[in-house]
Protein backbone atom coordinates (compact mmCIF):
# COMPACT_ATOMS: atom_id res chain seq x y z
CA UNK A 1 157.97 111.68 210.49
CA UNK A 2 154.75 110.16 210.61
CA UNK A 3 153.65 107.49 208.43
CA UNK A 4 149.81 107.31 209.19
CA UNK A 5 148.45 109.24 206.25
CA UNK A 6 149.37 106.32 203.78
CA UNK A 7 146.41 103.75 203.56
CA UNK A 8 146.53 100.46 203.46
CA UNK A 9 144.74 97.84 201.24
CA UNK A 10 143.28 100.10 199.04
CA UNK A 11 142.71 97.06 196.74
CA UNK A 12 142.60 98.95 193.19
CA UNK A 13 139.96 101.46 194.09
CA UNK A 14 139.57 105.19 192.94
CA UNK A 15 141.65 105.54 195.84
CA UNK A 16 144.86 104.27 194.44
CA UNK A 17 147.80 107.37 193.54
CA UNK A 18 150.28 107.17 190.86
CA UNK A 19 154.08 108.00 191.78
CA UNK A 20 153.77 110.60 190.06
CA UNK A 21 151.33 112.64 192.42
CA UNK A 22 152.65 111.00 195.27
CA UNK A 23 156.49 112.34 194.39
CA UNK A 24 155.07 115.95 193.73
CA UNK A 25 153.40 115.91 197.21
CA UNK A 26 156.65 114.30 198.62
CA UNK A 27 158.56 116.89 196.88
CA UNK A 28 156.57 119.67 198.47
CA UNK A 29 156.44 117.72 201.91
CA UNK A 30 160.13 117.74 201.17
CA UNK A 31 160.46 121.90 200.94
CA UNK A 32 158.27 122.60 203.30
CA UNK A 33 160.72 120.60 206.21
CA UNK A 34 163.51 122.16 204.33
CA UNK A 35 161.71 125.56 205.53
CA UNK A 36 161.35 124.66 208.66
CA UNK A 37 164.98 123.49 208.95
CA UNK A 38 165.15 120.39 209.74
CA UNK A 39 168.63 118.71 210.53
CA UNK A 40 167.92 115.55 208.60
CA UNK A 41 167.39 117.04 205.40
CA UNK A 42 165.09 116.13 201.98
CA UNK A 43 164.24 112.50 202.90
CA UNK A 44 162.37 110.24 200.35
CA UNK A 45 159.18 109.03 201.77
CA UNK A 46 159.50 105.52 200.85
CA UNK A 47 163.31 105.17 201.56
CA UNK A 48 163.22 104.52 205.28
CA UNK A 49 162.65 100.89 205.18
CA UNK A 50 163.12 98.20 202.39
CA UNK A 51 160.22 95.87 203.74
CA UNK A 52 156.87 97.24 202.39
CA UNK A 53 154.38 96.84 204.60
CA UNK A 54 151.49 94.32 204.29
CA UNK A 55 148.58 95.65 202.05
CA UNK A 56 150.88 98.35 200.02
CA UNK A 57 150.44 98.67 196.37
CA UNK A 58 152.56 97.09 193.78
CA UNK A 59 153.17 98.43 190.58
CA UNK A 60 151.26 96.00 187.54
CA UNK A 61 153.89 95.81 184.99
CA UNK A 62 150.43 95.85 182.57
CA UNK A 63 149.42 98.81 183.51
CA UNK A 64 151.88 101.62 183.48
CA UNK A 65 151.62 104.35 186.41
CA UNK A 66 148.74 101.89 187.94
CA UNK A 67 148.79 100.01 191.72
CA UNK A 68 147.34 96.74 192.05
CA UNK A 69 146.33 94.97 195.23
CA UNK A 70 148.15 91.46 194.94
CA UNK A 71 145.59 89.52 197.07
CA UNK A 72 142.70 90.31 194.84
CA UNK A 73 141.63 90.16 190.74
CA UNK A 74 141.66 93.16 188.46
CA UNK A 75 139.43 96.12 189.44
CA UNK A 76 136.74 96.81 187.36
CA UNK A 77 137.29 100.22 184.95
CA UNK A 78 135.66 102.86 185.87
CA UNK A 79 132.74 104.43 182.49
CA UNK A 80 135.11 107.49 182.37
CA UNK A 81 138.23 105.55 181.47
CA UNK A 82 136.77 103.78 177.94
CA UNK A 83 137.93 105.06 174.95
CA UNK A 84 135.90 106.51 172.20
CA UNK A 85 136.59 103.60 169.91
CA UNK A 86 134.99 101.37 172.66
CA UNK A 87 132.08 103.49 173.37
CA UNK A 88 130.55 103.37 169.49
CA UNK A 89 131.39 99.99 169.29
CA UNK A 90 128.84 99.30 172.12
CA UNK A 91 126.34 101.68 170.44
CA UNK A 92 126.68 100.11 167.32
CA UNK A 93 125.97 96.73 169.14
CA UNK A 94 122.60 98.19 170.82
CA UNK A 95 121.73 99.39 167.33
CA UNK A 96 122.34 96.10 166.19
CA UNK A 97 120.78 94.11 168.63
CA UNK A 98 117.61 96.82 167.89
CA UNK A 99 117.57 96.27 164.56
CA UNK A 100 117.74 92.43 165.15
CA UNK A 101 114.88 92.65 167.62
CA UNK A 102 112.48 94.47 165.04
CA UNK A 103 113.34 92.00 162.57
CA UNK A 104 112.25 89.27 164.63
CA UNK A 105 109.21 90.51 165.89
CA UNK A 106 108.26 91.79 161.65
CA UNK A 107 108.79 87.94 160.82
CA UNK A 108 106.93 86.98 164.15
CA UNK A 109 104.38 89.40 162.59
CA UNK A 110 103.92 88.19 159.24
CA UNK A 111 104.02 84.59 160.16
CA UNK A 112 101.54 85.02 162.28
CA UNK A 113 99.49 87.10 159.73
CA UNK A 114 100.34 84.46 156.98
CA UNK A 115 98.78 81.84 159.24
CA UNK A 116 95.99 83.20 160.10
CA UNK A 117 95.29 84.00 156.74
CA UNK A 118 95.98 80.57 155.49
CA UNK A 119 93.63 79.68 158.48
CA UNK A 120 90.56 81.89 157.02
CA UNK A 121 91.20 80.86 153.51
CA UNK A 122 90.72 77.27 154.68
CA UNK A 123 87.62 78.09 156.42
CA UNK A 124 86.13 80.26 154.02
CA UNK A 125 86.54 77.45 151.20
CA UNK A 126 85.21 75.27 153.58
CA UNK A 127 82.36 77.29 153.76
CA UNK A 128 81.67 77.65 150.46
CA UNK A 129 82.23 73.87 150.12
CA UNK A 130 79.29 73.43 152.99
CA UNK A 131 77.03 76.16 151.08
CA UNK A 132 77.29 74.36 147.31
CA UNK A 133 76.80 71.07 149.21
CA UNK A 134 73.69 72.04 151.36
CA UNK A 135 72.40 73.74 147.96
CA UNK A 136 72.99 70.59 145.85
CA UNK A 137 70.53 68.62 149.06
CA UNK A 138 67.57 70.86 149.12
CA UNK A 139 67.98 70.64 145.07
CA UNK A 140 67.60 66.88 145.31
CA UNK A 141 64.82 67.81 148.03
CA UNK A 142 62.91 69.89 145.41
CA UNK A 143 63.19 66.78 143.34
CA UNK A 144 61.88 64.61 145.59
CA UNK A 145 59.09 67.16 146.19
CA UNK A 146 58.30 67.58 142.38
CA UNK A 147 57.91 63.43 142.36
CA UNK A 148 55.42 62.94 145.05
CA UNK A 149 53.48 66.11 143.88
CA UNK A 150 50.75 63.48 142.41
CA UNK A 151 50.63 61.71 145.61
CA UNK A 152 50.47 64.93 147.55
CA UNK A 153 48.11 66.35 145.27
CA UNK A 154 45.66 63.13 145.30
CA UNK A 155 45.74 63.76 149.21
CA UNK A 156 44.64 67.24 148.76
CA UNK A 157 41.74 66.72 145.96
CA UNK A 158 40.41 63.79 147.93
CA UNK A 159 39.76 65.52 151.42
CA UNK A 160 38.05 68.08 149.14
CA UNK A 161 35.87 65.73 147.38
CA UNK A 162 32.61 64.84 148.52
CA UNK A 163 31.96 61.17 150.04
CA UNK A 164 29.49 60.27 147.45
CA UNK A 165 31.65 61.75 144.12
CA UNK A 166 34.58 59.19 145.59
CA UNK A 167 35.05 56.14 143.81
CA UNK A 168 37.06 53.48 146.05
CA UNK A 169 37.82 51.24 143.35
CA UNK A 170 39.98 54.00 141.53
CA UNK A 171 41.69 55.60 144.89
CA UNK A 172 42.81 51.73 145.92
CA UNK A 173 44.58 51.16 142.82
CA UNK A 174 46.07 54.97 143.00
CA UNK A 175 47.00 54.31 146.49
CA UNK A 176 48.92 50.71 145.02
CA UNK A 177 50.50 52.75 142.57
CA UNK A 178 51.98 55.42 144.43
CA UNK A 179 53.02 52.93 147.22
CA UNK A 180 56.25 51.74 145.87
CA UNK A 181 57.65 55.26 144.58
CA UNK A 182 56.71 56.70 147.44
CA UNK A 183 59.15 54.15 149.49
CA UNK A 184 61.63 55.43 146.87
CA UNK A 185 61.12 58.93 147.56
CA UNK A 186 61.13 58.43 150.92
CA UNK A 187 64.50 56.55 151.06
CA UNK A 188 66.18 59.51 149.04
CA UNK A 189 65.03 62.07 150.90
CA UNK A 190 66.49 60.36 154.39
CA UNK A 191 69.70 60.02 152.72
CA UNK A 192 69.37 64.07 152.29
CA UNK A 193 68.65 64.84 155.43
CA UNK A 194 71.74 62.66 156.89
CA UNK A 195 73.98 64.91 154.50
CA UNK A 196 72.20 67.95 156.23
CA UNK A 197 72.62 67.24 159.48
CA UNK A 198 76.36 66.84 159.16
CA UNK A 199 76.24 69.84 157.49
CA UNK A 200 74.32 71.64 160.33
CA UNK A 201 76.23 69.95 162.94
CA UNK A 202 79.85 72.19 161.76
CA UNK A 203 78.09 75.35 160.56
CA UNK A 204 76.86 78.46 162.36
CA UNK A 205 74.77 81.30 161.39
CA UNK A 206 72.38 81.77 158.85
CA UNK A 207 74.04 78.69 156.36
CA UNK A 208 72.94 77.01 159.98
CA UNK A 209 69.38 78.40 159.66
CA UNK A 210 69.44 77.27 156.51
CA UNK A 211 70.20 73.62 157.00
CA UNK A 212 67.95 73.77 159.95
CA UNK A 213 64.89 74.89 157.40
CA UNK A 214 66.06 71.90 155.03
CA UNK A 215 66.08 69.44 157.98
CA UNK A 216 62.83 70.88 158.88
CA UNK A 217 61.25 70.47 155.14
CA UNK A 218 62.49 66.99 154.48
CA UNK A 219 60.70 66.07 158.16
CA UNK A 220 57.34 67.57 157.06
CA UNK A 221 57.70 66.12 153.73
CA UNK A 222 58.00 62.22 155.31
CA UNK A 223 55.44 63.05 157.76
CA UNK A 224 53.04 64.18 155.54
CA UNK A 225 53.96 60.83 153.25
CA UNK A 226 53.14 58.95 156.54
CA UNK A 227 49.34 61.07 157.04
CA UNK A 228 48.34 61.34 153.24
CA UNK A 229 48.88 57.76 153.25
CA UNK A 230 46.69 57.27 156.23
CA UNK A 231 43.86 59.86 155.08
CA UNK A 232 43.63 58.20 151.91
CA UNK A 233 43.59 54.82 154.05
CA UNK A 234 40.63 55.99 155.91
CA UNK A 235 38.87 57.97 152.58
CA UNK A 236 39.06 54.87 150.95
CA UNK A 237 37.24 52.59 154.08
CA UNK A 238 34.79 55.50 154.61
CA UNK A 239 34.19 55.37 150.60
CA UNK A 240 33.54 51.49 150.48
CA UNK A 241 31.08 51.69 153.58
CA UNK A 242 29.11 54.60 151.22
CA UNK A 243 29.32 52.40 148.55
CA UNK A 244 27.74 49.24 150.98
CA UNK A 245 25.46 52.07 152.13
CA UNK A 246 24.17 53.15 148.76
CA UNK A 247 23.68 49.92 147.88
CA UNK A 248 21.38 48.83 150.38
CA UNK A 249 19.29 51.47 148.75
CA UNK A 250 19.73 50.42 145.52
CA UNK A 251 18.81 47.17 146.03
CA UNK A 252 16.05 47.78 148.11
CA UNK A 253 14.18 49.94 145.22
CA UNK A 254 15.07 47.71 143.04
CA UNK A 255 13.43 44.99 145.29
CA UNK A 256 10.58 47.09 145.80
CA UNK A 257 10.15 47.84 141.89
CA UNK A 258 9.89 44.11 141.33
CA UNK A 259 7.71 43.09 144.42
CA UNK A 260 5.16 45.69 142.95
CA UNK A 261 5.30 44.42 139.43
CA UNK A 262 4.76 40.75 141.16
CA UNK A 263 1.77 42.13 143.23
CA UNK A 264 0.30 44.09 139.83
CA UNK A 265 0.22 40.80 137.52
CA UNK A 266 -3.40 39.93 136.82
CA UNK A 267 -3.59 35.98 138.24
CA UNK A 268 -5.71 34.88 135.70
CA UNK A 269 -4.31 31.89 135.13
CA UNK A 270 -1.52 29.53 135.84
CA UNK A 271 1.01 31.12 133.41
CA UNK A 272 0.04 34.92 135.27
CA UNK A 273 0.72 32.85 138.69
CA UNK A 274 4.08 31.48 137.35
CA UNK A 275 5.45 34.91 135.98
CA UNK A 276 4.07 36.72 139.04
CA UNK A 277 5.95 34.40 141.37
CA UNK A 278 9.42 34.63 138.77
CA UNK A 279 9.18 38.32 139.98
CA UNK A 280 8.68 37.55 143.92
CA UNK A 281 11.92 35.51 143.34
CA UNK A 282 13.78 38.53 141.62
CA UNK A 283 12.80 40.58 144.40
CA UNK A 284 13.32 38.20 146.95
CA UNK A 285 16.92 37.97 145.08
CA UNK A 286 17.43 41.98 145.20
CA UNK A 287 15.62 42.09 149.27
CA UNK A 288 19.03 39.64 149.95
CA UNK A 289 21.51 41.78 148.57
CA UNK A 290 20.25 44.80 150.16
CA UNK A 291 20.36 43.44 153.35
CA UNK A 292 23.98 42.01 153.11
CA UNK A 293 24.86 45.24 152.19
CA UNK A 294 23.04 47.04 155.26
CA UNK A 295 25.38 44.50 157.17
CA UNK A 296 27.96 45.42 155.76
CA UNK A 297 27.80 48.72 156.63
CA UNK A 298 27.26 47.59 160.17
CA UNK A 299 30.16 45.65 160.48
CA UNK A 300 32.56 47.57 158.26
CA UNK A 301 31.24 51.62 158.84
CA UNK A 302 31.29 50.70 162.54
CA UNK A 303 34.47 52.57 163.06
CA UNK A 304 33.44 55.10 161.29
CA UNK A 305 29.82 55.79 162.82
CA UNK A 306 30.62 55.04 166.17
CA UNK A 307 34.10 56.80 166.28
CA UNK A 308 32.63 60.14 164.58
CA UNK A 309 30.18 61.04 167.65
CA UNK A 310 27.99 62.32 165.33
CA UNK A 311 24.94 60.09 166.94
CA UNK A 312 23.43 59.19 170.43
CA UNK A 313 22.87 55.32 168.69
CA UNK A 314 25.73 53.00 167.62
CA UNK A 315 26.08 51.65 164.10
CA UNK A 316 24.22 48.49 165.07
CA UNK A 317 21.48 50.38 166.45
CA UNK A 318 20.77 52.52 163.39
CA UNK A 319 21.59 50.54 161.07
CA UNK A 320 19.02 47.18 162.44
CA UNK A 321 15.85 48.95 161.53
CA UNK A 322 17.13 48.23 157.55
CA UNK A 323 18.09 45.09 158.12
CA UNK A 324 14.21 44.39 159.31
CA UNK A 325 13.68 45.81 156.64
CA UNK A 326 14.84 44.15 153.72
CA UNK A 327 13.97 40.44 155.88
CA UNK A 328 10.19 41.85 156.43
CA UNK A 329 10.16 42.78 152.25
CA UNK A 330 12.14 38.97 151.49
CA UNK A 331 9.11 37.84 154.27
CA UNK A 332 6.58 39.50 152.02
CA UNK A 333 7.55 38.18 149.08
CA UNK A 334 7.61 34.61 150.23
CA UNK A 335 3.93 34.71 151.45
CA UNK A 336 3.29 36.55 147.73
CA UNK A 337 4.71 33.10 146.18
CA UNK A 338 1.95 30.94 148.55
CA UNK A 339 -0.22 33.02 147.14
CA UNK A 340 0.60 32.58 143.73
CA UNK A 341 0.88 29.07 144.40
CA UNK A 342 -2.48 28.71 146.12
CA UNK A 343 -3.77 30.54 142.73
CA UNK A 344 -2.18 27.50 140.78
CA UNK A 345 -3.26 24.78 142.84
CA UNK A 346 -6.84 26.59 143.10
CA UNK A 347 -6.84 26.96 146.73
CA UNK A 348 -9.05 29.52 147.60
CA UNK A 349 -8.61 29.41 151.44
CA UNK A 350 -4.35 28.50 151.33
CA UNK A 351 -4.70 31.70 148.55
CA UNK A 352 -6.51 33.83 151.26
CA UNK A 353 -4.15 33.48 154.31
CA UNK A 354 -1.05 33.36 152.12
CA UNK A 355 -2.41 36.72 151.18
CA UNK A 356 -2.98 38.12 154.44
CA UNK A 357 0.66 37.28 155.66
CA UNK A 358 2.14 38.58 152.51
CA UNK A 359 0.03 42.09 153.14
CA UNK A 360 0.87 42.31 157.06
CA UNK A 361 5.03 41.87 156.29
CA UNK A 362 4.57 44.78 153.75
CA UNK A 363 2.76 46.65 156.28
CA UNK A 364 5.17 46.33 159.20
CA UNK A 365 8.34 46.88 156.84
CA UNK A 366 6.89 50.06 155.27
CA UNK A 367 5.79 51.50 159.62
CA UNK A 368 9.40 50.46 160.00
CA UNK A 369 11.27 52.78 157.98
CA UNK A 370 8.27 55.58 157.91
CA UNK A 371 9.51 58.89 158.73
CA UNK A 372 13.36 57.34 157.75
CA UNK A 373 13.90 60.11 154.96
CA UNK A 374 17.24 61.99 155.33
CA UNK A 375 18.54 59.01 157.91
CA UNK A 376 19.03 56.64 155.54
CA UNK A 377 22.36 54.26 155.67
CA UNK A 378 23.78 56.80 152.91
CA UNK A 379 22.93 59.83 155.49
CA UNK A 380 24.18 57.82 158.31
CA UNK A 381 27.49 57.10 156.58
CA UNK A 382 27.87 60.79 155.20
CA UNK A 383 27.29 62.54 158.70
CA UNK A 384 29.67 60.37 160.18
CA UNK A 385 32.47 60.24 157.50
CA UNK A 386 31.95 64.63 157.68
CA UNK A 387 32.25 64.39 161.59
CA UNK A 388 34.98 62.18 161.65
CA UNK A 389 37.02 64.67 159.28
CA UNK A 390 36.50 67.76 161.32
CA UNK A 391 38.02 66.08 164.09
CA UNK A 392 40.76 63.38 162.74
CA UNK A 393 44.47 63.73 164.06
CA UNK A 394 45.40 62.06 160.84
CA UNK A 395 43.83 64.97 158.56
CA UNK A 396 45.14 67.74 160.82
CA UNK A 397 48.68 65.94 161.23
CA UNK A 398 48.50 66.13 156.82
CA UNK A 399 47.19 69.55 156.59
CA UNK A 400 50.07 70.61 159.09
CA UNK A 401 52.77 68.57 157.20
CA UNK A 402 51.82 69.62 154.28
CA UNK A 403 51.18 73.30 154.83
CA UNK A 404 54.81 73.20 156.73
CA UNK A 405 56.71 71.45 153.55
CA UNK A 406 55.69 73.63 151.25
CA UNK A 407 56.44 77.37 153.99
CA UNK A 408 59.98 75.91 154.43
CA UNK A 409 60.69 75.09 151.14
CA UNK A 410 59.60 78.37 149.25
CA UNK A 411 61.59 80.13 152.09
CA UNK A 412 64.98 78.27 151.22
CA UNK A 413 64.74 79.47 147.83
């Protein structure tokens, strides 16, 4: 009978047949020959040899009814052969392994949330930290501010004063004053602005803004310090060379008031002569003074007259027609003493030439400032000093400054 329909190495597969199939097809094999009458008979279809051929299946003693291959491991169960038991266990183990996975990502979750919230907490106290700080520095600004208020305010009322109503004296010793709490103010209000930089330097947005304003404040502030101080430099010069200016003129009259009072004394006798040439000395005395002072204002209001480009002439040429002056009057009034002394000595013809002289210097000085009115040194000075003003970097760096200080700090608050 043939034996080609069994398979070999089948190796545990699907493939594999119990005995018990196998012996209900052998038993059917079996009638059906028994039909067909054959002389052998029924024979068992694994009796006709006790070798079993090379890659037949064994029975596994641990697996009842089952064929193993003997050259290979276990074959793998197929899904349909798991029990119930074994199939919830798994699905309990996904649901598990869900519910684990869910868990972790919730505490990945609020971890993450805790963080960040720890993270803007931190910041926002920070923050506020940053705000109270830059508040408590533009405070002490304001203070500083409120402290040089005289200072500033001196500034101010002295560019608005007239020349003339300026007494030098008084704004030098205000100036002295104000020097050493100014350096004090000053000092403070660098110390500020390092605190508001650092500030500035780790903040954004409008507390930014805001230190940027303060930084920009405290800056005007110690530049205007820096230009007041120079205006009121410059007021005070201008103010002393007005002063030197005026009192050329006052000394001049006043020369002029006793040169006439000389000239008017009766020389009747030697006592007239005597008082008449005490008042040529006076005036001679006053004539002096005035034209120091007309030097003065040469030498000192030179910056001042020939910086302002108000005239075509420098201060020496201006100025050098009063300085004739007051030597032609001081001229006049030593020929005026000859005379007086020729009156004395009873020199007619001495008395006579002395005369003459003394009339010609009073001639020449009073052609020499003829037509002078509204140019004298005090004009001069004035024009200049009002010229200079309208055009000074110093007075327009102040004004700025100031005008800057003040915006920025009434816009912090």
């Amino acid at each position: 009978m043939p034996l080609g329909h069994i398979k070999r190495n089948t190796q545990g597969t699907s493939n594999e047949i119990s005995f018990s199939v196998l012996d209900a097809k052998k038993a059917a094999h079996s009638d059906a020959e028994e039909d067909t009458g054959s002389p052998l008979g029924r024979i068992s279809l694994f009796t006709l040899g006790k070798k079993k051929p090379s890659g037949t299946p064994s029975k596994d003693p641990s697996l009842p009814g089952k064929f193993t291959h003997q050259a290979s491991g276990a074959p793998r169960r197929p899904s349909w052969e798991f029990s119930g038991a074994e199939v919830e266990l798994r699905k309990l183990r996904r649901k598990r392994n869900q519910r684990l996975l869910i868990v972790l990502v919730i505490v990945i979750v609020l971890v993450a949330a805790n963080f960040a919230a720890t993270i803007a907490i931190s910041r926002y106290q920070q923050m506020q930290e940053r705000a109270n700080s830059l508040t408590a520095q533009i405070e002490d600004v304001r203070t500083q501010f409120t402290a040089a208020e005289p200072f500033l305010s001196l500034v101010e009322t002295t560019l608005a004063t007239p020349l003339p109503d300026i007494d030098a004296a008084a704004l030098t010793e205000a100036l002295g004053s104000f020097d050493q709490r100014q350096q004090s103010i000053a000092t403070k209000l660098r110390a500020a602005k390092t605190a508001v930089e650092h500030i500035e330097g780790v903040s954004s947005g409008a507390e930014k803004e805001r230190a940027n304003n303060a930084i920009g404040a405290i800056n005007a502030l110690l530049k205007a310090f820096d230009a007041g101080k120079g205006v009121l430099e410059d007021v005070t010069a201008a103010a002393q060379v007005y002063d030197q200016a005026e009192a050329f003129l006052a000394d001049a009259m006043e020369g002029d008031s006793l040169a006439r009072e000389a000239a008017a004394t009766d020389l009747v006798d030697a006592a007239a002569a005597e008082e008449a040439m005490g008042r040529s000395d006076e005036a001679i005395n006053q004539f002096t003074q005035a034209r120091e002072a007309v030097r003065a204002v040469q030498n000192k209001g030179s910056w001042l007259i020939d910086s302002s480009e108000a005239f075509e002439q420098s201060a020496q040429e201006l100025l050098k027609p009063f300085e004739e002056y007051a030597t032609l009057r001081i001229t006049a009034q030593e020929h005026a003493k000859e005379t007086d002394e020729a009156r004395i000595n009873l020199s007619s013809q001495a008395m006579v030439e002395a005369n003459a002289q003394y009339n010609a210097a009073e001639e020449e000085a009073a052609q020499l400032i003829a037509g002078k009115r509204d140019q004298y040194p005090t004009d001069i000075v004035l024009k200049a000093y009002e010229a200079t003003l309208q055009k000074s970097e110093t007075v327009a760096s102040w004004q700025s400054e100031y005008s800057k200080a003040t915006t920025l700090l009434e816009q912090l608050g």
